[in-house]
Protein backbone atom coordinates (compact mmCIF):
# COMPACT_ATOMS: atom_id res chain seq x y z
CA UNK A 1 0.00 0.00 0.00
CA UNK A 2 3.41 2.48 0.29
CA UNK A 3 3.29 2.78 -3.47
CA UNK A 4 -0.36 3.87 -4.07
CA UNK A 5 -0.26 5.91 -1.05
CA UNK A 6 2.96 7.71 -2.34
CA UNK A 7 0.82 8.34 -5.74
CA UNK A 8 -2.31 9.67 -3.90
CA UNK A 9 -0.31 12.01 -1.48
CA UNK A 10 1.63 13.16 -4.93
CA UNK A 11 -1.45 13.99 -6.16
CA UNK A 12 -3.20 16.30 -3.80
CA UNK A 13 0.02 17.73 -3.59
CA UNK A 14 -0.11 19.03 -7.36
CA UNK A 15 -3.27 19.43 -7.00
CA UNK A 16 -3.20 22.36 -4.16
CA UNK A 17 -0.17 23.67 -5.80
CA UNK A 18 -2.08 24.49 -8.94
CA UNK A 19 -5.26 25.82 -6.73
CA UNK A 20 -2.95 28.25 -4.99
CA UNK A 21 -1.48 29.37 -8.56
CA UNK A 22 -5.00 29.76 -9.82
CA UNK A 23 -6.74 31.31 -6.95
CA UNK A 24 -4.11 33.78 -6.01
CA UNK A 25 -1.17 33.73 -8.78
CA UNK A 26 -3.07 34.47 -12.16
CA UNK A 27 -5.47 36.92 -10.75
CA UNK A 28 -2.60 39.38 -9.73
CA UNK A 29 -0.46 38.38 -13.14
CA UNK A 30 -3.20 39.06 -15.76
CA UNK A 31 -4.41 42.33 -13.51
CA UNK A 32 -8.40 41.22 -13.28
CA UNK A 33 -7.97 41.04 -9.10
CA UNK A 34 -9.73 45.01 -9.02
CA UNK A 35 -6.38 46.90 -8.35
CA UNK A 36 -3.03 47.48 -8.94
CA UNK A 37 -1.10 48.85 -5.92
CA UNK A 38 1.64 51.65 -6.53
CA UNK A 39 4.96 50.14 -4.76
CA UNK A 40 6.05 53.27 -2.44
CA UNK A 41 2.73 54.67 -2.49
CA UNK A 42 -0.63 54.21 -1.11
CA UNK A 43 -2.65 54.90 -3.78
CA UNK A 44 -4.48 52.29 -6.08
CA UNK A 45 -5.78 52.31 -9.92
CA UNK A 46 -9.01 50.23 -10.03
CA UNK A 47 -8.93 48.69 -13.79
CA UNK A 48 -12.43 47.83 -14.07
CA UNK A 49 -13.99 50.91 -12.30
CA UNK A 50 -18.14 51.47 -12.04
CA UNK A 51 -19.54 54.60 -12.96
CA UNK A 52 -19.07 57.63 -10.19
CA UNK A 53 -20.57 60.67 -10.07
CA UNK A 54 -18.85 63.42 -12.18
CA UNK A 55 -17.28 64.43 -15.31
CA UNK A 56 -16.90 61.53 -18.28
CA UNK A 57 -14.25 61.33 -19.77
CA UNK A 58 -14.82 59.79 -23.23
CA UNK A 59 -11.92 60.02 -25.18
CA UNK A 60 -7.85 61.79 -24.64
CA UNK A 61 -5.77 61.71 -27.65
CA UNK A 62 -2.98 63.96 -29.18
CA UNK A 63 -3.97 65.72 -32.33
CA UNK A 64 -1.22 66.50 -34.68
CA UNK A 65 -1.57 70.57 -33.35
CA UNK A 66 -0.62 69.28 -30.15
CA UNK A 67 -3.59 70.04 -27.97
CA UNK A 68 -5.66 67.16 -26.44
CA UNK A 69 -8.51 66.82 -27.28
CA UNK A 70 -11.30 65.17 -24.72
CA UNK A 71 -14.94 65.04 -24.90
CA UNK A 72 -17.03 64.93 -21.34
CA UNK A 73 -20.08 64.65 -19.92
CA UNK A 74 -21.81 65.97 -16.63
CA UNK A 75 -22.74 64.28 -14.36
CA UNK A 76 -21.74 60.78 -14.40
CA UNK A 77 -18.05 59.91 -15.05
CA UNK A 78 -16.20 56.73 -15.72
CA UNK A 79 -12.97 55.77 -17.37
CA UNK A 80 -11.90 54.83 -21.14
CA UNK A 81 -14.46 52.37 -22.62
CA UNK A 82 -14.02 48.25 -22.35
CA UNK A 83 -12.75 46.75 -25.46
CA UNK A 84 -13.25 43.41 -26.50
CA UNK A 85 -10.09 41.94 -25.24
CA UNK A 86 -11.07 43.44 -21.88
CA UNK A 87 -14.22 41.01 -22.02
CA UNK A 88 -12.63 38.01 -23.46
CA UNK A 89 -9.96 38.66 -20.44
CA UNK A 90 -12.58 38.40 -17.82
CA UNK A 91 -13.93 35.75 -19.50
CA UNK A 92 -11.39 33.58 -19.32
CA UNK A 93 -11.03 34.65 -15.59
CA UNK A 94 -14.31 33.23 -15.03
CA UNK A 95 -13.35 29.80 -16.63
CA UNK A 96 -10.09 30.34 -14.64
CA UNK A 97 -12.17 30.45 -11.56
CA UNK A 98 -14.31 27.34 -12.23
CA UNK A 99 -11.67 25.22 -12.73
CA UNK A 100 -9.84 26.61 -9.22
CA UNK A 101 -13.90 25.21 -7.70
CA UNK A 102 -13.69 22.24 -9.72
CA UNK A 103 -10.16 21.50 -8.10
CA UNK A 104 -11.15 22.59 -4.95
CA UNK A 105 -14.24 20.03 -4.96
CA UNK A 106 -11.57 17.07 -5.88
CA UNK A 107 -9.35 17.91 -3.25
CA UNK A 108 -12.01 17.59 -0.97
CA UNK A 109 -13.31 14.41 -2.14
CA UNK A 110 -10.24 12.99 -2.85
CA UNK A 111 -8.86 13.76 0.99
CA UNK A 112 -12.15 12.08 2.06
CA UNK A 113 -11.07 8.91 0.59
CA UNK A 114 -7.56 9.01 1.48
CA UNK A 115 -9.16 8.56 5.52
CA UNK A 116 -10.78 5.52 4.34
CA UNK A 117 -7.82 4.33 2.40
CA UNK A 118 -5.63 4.92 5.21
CA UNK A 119 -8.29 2.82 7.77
CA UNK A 120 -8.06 0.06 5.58
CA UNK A 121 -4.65 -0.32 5.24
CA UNK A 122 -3.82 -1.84 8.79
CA UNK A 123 -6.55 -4.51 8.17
CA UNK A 124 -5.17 -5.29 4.72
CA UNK A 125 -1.45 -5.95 6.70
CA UNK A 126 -3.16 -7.93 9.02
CA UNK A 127 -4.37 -9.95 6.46
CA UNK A 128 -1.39 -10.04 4.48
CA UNK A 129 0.55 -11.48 7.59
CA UNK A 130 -2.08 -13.93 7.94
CA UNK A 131 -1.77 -15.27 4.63
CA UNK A 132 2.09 -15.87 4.83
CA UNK A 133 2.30 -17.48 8.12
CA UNK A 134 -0.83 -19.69 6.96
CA UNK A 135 0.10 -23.49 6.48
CA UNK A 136 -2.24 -24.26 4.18
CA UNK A 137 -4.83 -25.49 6.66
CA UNK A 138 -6.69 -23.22 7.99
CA UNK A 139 -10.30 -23.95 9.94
CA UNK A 140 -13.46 -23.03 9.24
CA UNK A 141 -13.43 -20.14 12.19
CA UNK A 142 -10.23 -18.94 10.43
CA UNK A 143 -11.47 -19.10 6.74
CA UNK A 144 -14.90 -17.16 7.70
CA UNK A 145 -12.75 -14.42 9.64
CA UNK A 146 -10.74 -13.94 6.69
CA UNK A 147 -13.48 -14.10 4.08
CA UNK A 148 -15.32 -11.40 6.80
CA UNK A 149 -12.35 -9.48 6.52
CA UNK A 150 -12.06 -9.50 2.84
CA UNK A 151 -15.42 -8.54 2.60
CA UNK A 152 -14.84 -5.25 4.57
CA UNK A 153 -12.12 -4.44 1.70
CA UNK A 154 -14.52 -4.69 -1.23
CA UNK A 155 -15.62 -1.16 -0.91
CA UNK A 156 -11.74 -0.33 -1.54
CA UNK A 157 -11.76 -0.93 -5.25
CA UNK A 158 -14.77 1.43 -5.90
CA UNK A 159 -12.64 4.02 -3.83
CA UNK A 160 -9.40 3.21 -6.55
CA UNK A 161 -11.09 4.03 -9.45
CA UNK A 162 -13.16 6.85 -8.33
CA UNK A 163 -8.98 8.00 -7.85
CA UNK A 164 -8.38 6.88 -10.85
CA UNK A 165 -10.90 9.05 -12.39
CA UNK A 166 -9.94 12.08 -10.72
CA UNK A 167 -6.60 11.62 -11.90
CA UNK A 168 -7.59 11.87 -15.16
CA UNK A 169 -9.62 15.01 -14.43
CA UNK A 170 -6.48 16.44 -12.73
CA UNK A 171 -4.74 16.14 -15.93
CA UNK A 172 -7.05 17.38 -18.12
CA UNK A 173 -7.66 20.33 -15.22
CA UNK A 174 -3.88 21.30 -15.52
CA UNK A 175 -4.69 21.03 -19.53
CA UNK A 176 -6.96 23.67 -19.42
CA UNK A 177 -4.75 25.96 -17.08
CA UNK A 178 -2.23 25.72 -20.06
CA UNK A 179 -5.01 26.58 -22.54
CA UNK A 180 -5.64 29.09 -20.07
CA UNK A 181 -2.30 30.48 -19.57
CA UNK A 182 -1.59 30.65 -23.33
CA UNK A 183 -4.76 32.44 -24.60
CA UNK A 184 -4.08 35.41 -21.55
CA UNK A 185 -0.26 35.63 -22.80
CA UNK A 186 -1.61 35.99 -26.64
CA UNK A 187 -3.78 38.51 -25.57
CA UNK A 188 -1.18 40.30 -23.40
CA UNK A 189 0.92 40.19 -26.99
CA UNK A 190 -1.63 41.53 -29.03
CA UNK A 191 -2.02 44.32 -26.60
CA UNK A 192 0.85 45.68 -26.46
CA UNK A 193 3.33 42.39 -25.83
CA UNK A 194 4.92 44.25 -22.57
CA UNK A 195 5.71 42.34 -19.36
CA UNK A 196 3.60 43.20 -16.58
CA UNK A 197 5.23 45.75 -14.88
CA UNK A 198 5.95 47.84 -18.13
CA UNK A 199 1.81 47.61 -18.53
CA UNK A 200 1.41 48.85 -15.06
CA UNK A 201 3.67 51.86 -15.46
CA UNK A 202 1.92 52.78 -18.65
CA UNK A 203 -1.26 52.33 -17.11
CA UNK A 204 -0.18 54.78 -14.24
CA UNK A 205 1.58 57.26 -16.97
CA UNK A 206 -2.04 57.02 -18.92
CA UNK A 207 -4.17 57.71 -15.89
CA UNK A 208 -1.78 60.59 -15.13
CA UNK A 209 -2.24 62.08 -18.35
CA UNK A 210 -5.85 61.43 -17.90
CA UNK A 211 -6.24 63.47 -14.77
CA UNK A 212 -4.34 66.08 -15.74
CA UNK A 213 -6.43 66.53 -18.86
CA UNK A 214 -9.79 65.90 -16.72
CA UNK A 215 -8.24 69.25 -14.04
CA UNK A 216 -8.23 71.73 -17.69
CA UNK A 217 -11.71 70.71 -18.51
CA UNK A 218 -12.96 73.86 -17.03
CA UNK A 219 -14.55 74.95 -20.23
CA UNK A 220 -15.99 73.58 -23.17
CA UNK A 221 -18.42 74.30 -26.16
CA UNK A 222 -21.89 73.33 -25.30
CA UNK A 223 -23.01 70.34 -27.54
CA UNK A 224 -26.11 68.91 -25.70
CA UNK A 225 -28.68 69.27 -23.09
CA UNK A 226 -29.89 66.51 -21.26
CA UNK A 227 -33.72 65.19 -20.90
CA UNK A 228 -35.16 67.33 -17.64
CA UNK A 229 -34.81 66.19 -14.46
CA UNK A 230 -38.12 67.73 -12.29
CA UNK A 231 -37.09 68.36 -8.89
CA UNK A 232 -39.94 69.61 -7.12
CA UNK A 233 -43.12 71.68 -8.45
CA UNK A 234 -44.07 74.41 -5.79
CA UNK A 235 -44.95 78.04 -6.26
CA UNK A 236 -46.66 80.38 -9.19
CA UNK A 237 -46.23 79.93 -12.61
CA UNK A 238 -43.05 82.02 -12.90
CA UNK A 239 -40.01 82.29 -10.52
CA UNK A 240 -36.61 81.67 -9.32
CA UNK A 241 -34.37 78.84 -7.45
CA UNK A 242 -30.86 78.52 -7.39
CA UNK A 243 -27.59 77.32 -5.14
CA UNK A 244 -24.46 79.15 -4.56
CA UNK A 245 -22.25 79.18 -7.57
CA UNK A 246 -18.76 79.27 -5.20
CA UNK A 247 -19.83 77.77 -2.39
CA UNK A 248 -18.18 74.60 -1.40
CA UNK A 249 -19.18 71.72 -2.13
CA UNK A 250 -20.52 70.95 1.53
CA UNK A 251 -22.57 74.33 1.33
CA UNK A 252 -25.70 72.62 -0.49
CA UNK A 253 -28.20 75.47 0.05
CA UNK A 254 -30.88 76.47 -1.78
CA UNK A 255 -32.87 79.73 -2.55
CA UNK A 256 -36.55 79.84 -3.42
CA UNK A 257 -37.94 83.22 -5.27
CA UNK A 258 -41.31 83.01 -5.53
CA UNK A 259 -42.95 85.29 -8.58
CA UNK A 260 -41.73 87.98 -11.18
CA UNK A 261 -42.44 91.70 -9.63
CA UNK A 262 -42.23 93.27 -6.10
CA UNK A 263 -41.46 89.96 -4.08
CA UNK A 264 -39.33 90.50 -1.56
CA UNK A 265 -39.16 87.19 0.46
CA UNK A 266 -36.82 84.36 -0.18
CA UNK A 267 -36.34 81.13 1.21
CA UNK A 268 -33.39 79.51 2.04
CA UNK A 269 -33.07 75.59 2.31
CA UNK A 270 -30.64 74.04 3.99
CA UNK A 271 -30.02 71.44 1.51
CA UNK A 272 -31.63 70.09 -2.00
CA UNK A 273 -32.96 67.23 -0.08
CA UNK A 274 -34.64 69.80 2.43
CA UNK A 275 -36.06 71.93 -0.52
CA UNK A 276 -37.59 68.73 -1.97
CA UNK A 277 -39.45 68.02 0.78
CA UNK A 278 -40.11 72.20 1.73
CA UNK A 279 -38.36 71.68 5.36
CA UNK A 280 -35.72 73.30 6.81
CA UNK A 281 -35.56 76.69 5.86
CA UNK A 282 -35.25 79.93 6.94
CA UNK A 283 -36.90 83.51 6.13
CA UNK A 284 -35.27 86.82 4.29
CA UNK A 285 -37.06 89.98 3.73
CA UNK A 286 -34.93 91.97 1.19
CA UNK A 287 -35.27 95.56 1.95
CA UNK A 288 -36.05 96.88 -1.84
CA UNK A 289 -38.96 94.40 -4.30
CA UNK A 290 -37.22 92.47 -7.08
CA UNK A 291 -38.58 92.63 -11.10
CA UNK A 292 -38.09 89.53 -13.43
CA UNK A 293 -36.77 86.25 -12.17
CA UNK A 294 -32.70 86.87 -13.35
CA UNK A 295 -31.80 86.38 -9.78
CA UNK A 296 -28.37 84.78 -9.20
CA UNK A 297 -26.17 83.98 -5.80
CA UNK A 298 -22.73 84.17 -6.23
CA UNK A 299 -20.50 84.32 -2.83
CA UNK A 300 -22.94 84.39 -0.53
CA UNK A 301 -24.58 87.03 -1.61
CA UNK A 302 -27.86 87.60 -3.72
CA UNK A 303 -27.86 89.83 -6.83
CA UNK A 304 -30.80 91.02 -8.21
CA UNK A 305 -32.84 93.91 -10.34
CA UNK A 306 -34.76 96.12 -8.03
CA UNK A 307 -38.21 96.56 -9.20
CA UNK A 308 -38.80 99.93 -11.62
CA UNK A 309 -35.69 100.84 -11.87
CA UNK A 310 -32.22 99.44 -13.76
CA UNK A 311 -30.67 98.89 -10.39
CA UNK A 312 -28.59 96.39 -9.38
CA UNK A 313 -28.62 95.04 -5.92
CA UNK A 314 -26.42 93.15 -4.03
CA UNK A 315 -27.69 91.84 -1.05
CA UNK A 316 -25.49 89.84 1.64
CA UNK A 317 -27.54 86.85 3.14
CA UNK A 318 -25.37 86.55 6.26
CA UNK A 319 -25.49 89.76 7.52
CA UNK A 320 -28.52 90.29 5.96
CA UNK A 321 -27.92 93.70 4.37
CA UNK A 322 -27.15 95.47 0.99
CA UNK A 323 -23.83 96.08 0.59
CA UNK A 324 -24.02 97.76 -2.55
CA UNK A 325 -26.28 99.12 -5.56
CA UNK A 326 -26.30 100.40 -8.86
CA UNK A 327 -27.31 101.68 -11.82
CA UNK A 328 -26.66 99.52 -14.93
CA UNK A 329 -26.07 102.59 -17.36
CA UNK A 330 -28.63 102.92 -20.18
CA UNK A 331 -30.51 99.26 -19.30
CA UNK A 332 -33.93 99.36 -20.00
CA UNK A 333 -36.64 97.96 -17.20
CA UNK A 334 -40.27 97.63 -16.66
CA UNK A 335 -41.05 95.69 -19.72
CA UNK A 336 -38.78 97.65 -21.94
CA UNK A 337 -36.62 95.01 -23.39
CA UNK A 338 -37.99 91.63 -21.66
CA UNK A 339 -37.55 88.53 -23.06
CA UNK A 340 -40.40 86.87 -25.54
CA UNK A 341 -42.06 85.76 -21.78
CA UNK A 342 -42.16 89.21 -20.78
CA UNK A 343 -42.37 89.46 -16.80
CA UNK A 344 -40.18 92.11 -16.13
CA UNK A 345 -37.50 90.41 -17.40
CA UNK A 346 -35.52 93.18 -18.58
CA UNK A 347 -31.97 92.49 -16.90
CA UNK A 348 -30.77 89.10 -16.02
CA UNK A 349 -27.91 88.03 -13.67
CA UNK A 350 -25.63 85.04 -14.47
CA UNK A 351 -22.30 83.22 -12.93
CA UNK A 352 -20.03 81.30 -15.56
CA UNK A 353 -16.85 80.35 -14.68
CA UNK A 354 -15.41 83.41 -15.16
CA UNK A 355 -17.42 85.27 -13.03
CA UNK A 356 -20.75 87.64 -12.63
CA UNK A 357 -22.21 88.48 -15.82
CA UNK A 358 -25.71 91.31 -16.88
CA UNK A 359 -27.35 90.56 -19.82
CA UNK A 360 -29.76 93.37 -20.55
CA UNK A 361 -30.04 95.50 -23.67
CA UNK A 362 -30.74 99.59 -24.01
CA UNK A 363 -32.06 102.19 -26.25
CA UNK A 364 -28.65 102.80 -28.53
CA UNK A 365 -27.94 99.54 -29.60
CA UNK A 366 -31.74 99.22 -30.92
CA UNK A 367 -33.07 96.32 -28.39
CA UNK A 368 -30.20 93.83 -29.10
CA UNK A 369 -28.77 91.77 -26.27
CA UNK A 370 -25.86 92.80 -24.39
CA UNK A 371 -23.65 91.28 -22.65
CA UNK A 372 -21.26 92.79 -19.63
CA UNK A 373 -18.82 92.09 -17.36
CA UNK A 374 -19.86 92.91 -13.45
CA UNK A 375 -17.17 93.68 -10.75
CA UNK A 376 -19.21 91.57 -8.00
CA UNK A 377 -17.78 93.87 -5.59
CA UNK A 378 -18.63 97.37 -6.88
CA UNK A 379 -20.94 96.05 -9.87
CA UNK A 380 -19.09 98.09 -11.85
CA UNK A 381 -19.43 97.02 -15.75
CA UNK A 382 -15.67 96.18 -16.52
CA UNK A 383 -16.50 95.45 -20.50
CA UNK A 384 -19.87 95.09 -22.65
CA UNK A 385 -20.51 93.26 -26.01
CA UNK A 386 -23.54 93.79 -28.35
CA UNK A 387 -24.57 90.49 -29.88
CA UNK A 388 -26.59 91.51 -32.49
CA UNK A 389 -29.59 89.20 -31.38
CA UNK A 390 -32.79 90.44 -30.70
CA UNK A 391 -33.63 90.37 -26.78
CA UNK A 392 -37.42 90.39 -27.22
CA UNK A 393 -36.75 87.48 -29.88
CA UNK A 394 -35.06 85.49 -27.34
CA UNK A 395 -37.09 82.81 -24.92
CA UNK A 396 -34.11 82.64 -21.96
CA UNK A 397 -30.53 82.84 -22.32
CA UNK A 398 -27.68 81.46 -20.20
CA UNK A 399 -23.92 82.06 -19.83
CA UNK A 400 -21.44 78.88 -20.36
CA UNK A 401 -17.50 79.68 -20.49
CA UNK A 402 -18.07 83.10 -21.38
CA UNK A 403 -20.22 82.67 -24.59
CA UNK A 404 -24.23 83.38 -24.54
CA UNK A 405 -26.42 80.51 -24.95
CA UNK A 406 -30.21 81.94 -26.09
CA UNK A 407 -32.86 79.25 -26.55
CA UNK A 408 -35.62 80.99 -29.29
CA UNK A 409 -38.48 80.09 -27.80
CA UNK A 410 -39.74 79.80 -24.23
CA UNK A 411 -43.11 78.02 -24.94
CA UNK A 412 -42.69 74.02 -25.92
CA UNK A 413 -40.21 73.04 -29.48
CA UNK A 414 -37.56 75.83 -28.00
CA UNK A 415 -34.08 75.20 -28.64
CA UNK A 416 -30.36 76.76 -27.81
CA UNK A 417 -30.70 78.56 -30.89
CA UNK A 418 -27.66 81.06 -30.74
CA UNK A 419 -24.21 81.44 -29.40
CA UNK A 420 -22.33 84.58 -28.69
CA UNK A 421 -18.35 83.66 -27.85
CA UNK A 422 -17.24 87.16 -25.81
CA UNK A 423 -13.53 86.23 -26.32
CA UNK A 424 -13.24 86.36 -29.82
CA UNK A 425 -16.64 88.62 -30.07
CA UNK A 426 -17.98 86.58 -33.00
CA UNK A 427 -21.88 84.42 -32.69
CA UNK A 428 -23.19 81.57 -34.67
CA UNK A 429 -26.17 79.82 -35.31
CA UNK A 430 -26.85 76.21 -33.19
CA UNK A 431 -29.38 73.39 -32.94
CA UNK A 432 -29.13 71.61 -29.29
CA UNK A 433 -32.04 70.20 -28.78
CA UNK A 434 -33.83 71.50 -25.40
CA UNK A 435 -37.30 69.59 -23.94
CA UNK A 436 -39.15 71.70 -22.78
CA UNK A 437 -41.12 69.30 -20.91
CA UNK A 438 -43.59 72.07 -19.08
CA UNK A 439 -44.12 74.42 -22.03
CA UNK A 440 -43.48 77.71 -20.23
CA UNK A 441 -39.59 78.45 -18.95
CA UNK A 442 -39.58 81.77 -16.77
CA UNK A 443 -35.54 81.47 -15.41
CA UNK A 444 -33.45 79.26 -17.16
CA UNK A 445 -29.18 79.57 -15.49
CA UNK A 446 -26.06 77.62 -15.66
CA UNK A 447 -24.63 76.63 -12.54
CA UNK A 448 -20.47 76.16 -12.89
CA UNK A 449 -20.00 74.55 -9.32
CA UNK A 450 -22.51 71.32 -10.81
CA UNK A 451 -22.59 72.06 -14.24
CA UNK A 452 -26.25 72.06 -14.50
CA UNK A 453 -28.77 74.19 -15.52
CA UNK A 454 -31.65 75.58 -12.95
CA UNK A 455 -34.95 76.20 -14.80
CA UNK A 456 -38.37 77.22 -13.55
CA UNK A 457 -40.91 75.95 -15.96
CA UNK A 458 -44.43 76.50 -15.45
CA UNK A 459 -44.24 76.06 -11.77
CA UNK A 460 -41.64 73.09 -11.73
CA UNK A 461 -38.22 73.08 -10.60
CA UNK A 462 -36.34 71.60 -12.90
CA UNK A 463 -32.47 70.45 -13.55
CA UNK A 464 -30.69 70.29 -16.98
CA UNK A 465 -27.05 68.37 -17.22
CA UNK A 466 -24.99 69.82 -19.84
CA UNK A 467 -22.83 68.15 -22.63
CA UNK A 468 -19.31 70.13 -23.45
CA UNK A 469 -16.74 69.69 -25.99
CA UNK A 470 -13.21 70.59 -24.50
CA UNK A 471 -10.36 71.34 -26.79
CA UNK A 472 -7.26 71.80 -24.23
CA UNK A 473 -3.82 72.88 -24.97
CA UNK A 474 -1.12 70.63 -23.68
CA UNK A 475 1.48 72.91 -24.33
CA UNK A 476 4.94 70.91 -23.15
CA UNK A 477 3.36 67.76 -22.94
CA UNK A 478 6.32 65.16 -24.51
């Protein structure tokens, strides 16, 4: 019994060798065990990430000019797209995993009939011993003991070949690992043919590159507007809501302006989840009425039109105070130069990111939109640009990177329509599709901090995400 016992222990031997390798080796080698830790360094890069919330990043590349080129889109964010050798890769991880089960089920079994092998080997030495010292005579006690005995040991040949079969399945396991092992090095080959460690530094290098690209993507062209999200419908048919456009990111507040024309009390939420459920929030009386609903609030404070008049207000919420007003030269008010809506909507406040921005129009440039540049701390008009568009033409209008997005309609079919670029002080025509699911937008704003856009339609509060086209220059990039 030495000999088979040798062969048996031999076997479970290989046999949790190659689990191990399978189990703990392979995963690691091909990369599919979730991350890939940094030596010296803490950080990890998952390979196979889920989706997160935040910027997506659809494609980096080089172009010949040298500028890299990457298309995003708010909110939801996730890395380069899975190719098909990324599937076939965890595909054969899965096979790798049910033969590491399969193995683990014979080791198991096999062990479980290596105790019963091992009981029966005293009583088949006993017998053995019995049969050499025998004389040839043996009674009829004797002979029935022994043929008892034998008896016992029938069970044992089942047990051999049930060995014998697993053997076989061992070898054609350990076939398949070598299957295995060769497809995952062809694909590595085909990939790139680099050892592991040269595929993790490029992977780092990449994702480096990636994130630096992903910190320029401050501004982009506008190329889509998503469906509407409806957040809450409360108030009038026409009105204002809004967050902080430089508040940090724990500073969720929001600010409820009910109406078009001499309001003067807003609501402030403690957070969107408190404004969705109307909870939470506390009282301001603003000393002077507002007119329209161009409200923005930008630093903590509140800027706003004050009612018959082309004065701007800025009105602190902390200290609950104005800090500072005034006139917006030559801006008409009072129904003047509204948009197509009308509501008083003469002068309208917006935050890009490049800061506070009046869009208004007057009497000398013939009731065309303009667009200027506010000091937010002495609303002082630091430059102006005359679009050419018709304000009374225009449904709403938002700012995006410093160029003027107008829809052309504010009833249901509108669509961002036009697009006035104030750096190089040039427009063109567009055709981003806008549902306007409500049929009556009274405030319409981009908000940089969650690159979203606010709306008040008919009564609803409603959220927009926004699709931009970056085009980022790279300069000394190798």
């Amino acid at each position: 019994m030495s000999v088979p016992l040798l062969k048996i222990g031999a076997v479970l031997s290989t046999m949790a060798m190659v689990t191990n390798w399978m189990s703990q080796t392979l995963p690691s080698l091909v990369g599919l065990n979730g991350t890939v830790s940094r030596a010296g360094a803490s950080e990890k890069i998952t390979l196979f990430q889920s989706p997160e919330e935040g910027w997506q990043l659809y494609t980096s590349a080089q172009a010949p000019d040298g500028k890299c080129i990457c298309t995003a889109v708010i909110p939801a964010q996730s890395t380069c797209s899975r190719d098909g050798r990324s599937q076939e890769l965890r595909q054969l991880m899965e096979k790798v995993q049910n033969v590491s089960q399969s193995m683990e089920v014979l080791e198991l079994r096999t062990y479980r009939d290596l105790q019963y092998v091992r009981s029966m080997e005293t009583l088949m030495r006993s017998l053995d011993a019995r049969l050499r010292v025998a004389d040839g005579s043996l009674s009829a006690k004797s002979f029935q003991e022994l043929k008892d005995r034998m008896t016992e040991l029938l069970p044992l040949s089942s047990v051999l070949e049930q060995y014998k079969a697993d053997t076989r399945t061992i070898v054609r396991l350990r076939e398949e690992v070598r299957n295995l092992s060769g497809s995952l090095a062809a694909i590595q080959e085909e990939m790139g043919a680099y050892g592991y460690e040269d595929l993790q530094q490029r992977v780092m290098a990449l994702e480096a590159r990636l994130h630096a690209c992903a910190q320029k993507l401050g501004c982009g062209k506008l190329t889509g507007v998503s469906n509407p999200i409806t957040i809450r419908a409360m108030g009038s048919r026409f009105g204002s809501w809004m967050t902080d456009t430089m508040a940090p990111s724990t500073d969720s507040r929001v600010w409820y302006m009910d109406g078009y024309y001499k309001g003067r009390r807003v609501l402030e939420f403690r957070t969107l989840g408190d404004f969705i459920k109307g909870q939470n929030f506390i009282q301001h009386l603003l000393p002077q009425p507002w007119a329209g609903t161009g409200h923005v609030v930008y630093n903590g404070s509140l800027f706003y039109n004050k009612y018959q008049s082309n004065v701007v207000v800025k009105y602190h919420f902390r200290s609950r105070s104005v800090l500072v007003q005034r006139s917006l030269p030559g801006a008409g008010y009072n129904n003047t130069f509204p948009y197509s809506w009308g509501g008083f909507s003469d002068m309208d406040f917006m935050v890009d990111e490049s800061g506070l921005w009046a869009v208004y129009t007057t009497n000398q440039n013939a009731g065309n939109i303009v667009v200027s540049r506010l000091d937010p701390h002495t609303l002082e008009v630091l430059r102006s640009w005359d679009t050419g568009y018709p304000k009374r033409s225009a449904g709403e209008a938002f700012m995006i990177c410093g160029v003027l997005y107008v829809t052309n309609s504010h009833l249901a079919g509108a669509k961002v329509y036009f697009a006035y670029f104030t750096n190089t002080s040039s427009y063109e025509y567009t055709d981003v599709p806008f549902h306007n699911q409500y049929s009556h937008i009274s405030m319409l704003d981009y908000n940089p901090r969650e690159r979203a856009l606010y709306t008040w339609n008919n009564g609803h509060q409603v959220l927009y995400n926004v699709t931009l086209f970056h085009v980022i220059s790279t300069a000394g990039d190798p």
